[in-house]
N, C-alpha and C. Protein backbone atom coordinates (compact mmCIF):
# COMPACT_ATOMS: atom_id res chain seq x y z
N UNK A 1 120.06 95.48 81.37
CA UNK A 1 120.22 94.41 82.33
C UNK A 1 120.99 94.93 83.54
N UNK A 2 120.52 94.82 84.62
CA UNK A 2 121.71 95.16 86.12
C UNK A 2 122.70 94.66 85.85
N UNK A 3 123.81 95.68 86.58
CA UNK A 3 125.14 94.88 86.97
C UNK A 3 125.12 95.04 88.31
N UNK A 4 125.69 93.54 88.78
CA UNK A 4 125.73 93.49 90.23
C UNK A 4 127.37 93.38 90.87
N UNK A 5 127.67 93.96 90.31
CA UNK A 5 129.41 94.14 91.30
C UNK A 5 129.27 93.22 92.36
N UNK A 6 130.58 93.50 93.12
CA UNK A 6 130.89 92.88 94.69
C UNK A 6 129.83 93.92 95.54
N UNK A 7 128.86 93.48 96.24
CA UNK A 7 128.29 94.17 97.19
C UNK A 7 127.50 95.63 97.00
N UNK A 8 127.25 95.46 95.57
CA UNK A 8 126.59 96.26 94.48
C UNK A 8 124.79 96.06 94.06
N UNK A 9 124.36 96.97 93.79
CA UNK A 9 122.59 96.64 93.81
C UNK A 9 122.10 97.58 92.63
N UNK A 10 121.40 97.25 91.87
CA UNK A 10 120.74 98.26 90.97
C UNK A 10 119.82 98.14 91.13
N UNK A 11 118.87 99.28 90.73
CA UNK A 11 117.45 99.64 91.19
C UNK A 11 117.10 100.55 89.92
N UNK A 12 115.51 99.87 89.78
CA UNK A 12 115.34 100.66 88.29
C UNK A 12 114.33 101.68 88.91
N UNK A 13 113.69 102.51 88.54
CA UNK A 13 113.39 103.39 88.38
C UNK A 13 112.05 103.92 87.51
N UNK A 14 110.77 103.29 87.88
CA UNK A 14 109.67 103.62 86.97
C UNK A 14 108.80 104.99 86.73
N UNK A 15 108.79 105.71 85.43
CA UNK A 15 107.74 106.60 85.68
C UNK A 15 106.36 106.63 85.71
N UNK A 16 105.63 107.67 85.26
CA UNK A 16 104.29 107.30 84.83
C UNK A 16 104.13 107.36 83.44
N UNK A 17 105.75 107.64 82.75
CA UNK A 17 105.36 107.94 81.34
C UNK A 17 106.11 106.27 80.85
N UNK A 18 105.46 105.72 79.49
CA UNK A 18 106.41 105.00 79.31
C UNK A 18 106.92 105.24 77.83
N UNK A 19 108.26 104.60 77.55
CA UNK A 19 108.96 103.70 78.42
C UNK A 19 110.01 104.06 78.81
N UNK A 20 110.14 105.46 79.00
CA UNK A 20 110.96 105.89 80.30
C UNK A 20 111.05 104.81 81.67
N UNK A 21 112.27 104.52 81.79
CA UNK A 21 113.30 103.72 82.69
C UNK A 21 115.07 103.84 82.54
N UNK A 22 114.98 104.00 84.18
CA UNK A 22 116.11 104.58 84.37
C UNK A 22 116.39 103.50 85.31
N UNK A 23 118.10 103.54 85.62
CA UNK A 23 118.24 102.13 86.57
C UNK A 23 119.96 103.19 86.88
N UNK A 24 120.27 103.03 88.24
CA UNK A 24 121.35 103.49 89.09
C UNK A 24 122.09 102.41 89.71
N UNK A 25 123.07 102.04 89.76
CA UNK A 25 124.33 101.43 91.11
C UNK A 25 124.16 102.31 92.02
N UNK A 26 123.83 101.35 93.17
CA UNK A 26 124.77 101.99 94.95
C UNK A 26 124.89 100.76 95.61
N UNK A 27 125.70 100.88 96.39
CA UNK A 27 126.26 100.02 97.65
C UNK A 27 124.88 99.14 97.87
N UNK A 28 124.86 98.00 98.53
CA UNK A 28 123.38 96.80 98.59
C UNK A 28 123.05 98.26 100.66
N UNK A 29 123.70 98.20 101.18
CA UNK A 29 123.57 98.59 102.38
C UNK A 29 122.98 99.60 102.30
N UNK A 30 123.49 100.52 101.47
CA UNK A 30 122.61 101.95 101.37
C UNK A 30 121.37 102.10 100.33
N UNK A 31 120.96 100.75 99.87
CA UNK A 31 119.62 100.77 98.72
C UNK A 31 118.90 99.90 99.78
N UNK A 32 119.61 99.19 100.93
CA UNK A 32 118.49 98.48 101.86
C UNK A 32 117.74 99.88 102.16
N UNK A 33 119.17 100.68 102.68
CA UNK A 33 118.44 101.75 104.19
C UNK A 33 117.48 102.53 103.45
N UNK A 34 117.65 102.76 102.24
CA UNK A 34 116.64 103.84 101.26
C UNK A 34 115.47 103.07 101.74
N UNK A 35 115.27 102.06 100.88
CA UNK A 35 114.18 101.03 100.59
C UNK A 35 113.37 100.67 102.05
N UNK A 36 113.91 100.34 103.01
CA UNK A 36 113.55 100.38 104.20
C UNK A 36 112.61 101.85 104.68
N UNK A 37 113.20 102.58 104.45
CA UNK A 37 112.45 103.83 104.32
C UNK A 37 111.39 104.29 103.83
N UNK A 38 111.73 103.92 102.81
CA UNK A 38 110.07 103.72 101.73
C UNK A 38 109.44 103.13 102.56
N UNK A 39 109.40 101.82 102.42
CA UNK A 39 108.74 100.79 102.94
C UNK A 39 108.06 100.95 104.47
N UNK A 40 108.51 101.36 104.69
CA UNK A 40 107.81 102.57 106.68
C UNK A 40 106.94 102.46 106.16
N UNK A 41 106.36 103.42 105.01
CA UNK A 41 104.93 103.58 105.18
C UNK A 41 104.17 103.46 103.46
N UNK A 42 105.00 102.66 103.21
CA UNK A 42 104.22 101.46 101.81
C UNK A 42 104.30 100.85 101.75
N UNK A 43 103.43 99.92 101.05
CA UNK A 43 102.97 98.37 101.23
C UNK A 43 103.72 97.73 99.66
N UNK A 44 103.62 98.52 99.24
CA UNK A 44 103.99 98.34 97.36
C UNK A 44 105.10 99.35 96.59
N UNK A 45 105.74 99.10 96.01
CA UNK A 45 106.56 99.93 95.28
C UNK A 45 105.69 101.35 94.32
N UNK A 46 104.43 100.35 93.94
CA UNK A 46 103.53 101.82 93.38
C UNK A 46 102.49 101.23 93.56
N UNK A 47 101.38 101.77 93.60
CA UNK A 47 100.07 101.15 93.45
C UNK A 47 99.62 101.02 94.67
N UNK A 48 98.38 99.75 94.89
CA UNK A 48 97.78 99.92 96.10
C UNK A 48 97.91 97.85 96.11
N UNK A 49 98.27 97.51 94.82
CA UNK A 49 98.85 96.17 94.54
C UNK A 49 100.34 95.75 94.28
N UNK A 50 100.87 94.55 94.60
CA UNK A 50 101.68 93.92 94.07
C UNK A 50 101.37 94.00 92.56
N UNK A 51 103.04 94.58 91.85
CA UNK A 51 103.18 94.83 90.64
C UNK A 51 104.12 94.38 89.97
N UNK A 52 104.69 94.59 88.47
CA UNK A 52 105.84 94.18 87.74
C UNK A 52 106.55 95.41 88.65
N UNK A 53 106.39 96.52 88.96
CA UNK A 53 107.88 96.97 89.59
C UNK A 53 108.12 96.51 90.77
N UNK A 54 107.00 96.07 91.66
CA UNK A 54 107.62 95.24 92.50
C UNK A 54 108.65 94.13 92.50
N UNK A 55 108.10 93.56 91.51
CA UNK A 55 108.93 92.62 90.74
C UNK A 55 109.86 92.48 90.76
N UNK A 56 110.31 93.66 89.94
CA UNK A 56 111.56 94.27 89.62
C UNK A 56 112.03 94.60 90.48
N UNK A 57 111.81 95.03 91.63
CA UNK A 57 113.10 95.51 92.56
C UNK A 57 113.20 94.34 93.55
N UNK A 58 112.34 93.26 93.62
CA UNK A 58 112.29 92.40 94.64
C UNK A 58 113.31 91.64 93.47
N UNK A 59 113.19 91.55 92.30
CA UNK A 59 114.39 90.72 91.29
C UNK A 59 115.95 91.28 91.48
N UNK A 60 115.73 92.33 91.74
CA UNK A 60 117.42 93.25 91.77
C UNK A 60 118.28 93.46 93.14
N UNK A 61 117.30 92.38 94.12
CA UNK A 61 117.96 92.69 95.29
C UNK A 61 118.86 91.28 95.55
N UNK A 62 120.19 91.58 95.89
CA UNK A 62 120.81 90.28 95.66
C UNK A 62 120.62 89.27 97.11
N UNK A 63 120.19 89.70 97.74
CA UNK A 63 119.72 88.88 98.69
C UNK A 63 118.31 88.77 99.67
N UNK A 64 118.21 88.35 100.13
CA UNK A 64 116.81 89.23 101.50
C UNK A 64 117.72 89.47 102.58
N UNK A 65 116.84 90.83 103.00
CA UNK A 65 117.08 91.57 104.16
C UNK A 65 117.34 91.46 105.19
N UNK A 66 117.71 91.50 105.98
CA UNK A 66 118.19 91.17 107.47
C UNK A 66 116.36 91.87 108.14
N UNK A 67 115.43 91.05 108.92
CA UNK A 67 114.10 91.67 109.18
C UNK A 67 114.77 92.60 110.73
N UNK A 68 116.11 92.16 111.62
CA UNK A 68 116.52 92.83 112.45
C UNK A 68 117.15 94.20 112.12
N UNK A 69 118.23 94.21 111.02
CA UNK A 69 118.16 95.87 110.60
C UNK A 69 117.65 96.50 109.71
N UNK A 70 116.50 95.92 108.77
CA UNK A 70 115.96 96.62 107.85
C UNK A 70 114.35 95.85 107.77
N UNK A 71 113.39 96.50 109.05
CA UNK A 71 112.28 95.44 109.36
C UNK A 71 111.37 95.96 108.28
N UNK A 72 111.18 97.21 108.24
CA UNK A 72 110.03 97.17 106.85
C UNK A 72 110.39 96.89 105.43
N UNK A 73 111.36 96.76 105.38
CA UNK A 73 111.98 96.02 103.61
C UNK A 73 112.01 94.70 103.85
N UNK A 74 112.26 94.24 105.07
CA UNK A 74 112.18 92.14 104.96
C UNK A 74 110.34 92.53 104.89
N UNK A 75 110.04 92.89 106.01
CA UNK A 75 107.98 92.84 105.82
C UNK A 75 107.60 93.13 104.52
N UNK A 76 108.20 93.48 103.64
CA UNK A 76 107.54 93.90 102.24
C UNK A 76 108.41 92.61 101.30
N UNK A 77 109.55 92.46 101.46
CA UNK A 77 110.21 90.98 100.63
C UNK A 77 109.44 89.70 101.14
N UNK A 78 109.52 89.47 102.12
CA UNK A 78 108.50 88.28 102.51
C UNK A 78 107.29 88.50 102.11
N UNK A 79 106.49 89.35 101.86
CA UNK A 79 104.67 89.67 101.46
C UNK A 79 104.75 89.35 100.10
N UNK A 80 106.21 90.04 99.72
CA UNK A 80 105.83 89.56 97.99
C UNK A 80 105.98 88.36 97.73
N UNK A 81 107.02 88.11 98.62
CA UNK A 81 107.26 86.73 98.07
C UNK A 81 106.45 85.82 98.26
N UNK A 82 105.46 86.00 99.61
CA UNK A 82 104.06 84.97 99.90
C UNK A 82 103.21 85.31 98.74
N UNK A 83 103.42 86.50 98.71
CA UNK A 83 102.08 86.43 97.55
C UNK A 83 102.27 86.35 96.11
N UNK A 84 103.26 86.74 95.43
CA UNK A 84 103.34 86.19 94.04
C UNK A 84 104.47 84.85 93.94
N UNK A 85 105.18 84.15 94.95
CA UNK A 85 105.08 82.67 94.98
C UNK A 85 106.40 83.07 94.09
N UNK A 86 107.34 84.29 94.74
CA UNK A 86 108.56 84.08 94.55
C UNK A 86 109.37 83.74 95.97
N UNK A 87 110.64 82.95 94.99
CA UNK A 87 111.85 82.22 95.88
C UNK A 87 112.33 83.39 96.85
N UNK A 88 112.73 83.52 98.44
CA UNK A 88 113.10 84.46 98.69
C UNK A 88 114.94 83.36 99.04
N UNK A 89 115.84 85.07 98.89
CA UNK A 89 116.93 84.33 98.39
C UNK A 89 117.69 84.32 99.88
């Protein structure tokens, strides 16, 4: 299960093998700027669809994104959230 400290974020970690899963703490600011990064130039956490790891990391983020400093991680939290008809927080 995550722990979410004061201003704390966990992020799991999927392979291609299962059920290898791994899950890390860092700061929420520096798992935006990662994630933001990713998100430049993917639409999805894996795949070419919205998935359970999407899921999962759109579940582990303790808030939504600021779309002014982290515009491709709000464009990917809002898509999921239009499209699998989750609450954005």
């Amino acid at each position: 299960m995550p722990y979410f400290g004061h201003n704390i974020f966990s992020f799991p970690l999927f392979s291609n093998k299962k059920p290898d899963k791994m899950s890390f703490t860092i700061e929420t600011g520096l798992a935006f700027k990662i994630l933001n990064g990713y998100f430049e130039n993917a639409s999805y956490v894996k795949g070419f669809e919205a998935s359970d790891a999407d899921k999962a990391v759109f579940d582990s983020l303790p808030e939504g994104p600021s779309p002014s400093a982290y515009p491709h991680l709000a464009r990917w939290y809002n898509h999921i959230a239009a499209v699998k008809g989750y609450t954005v927080k």
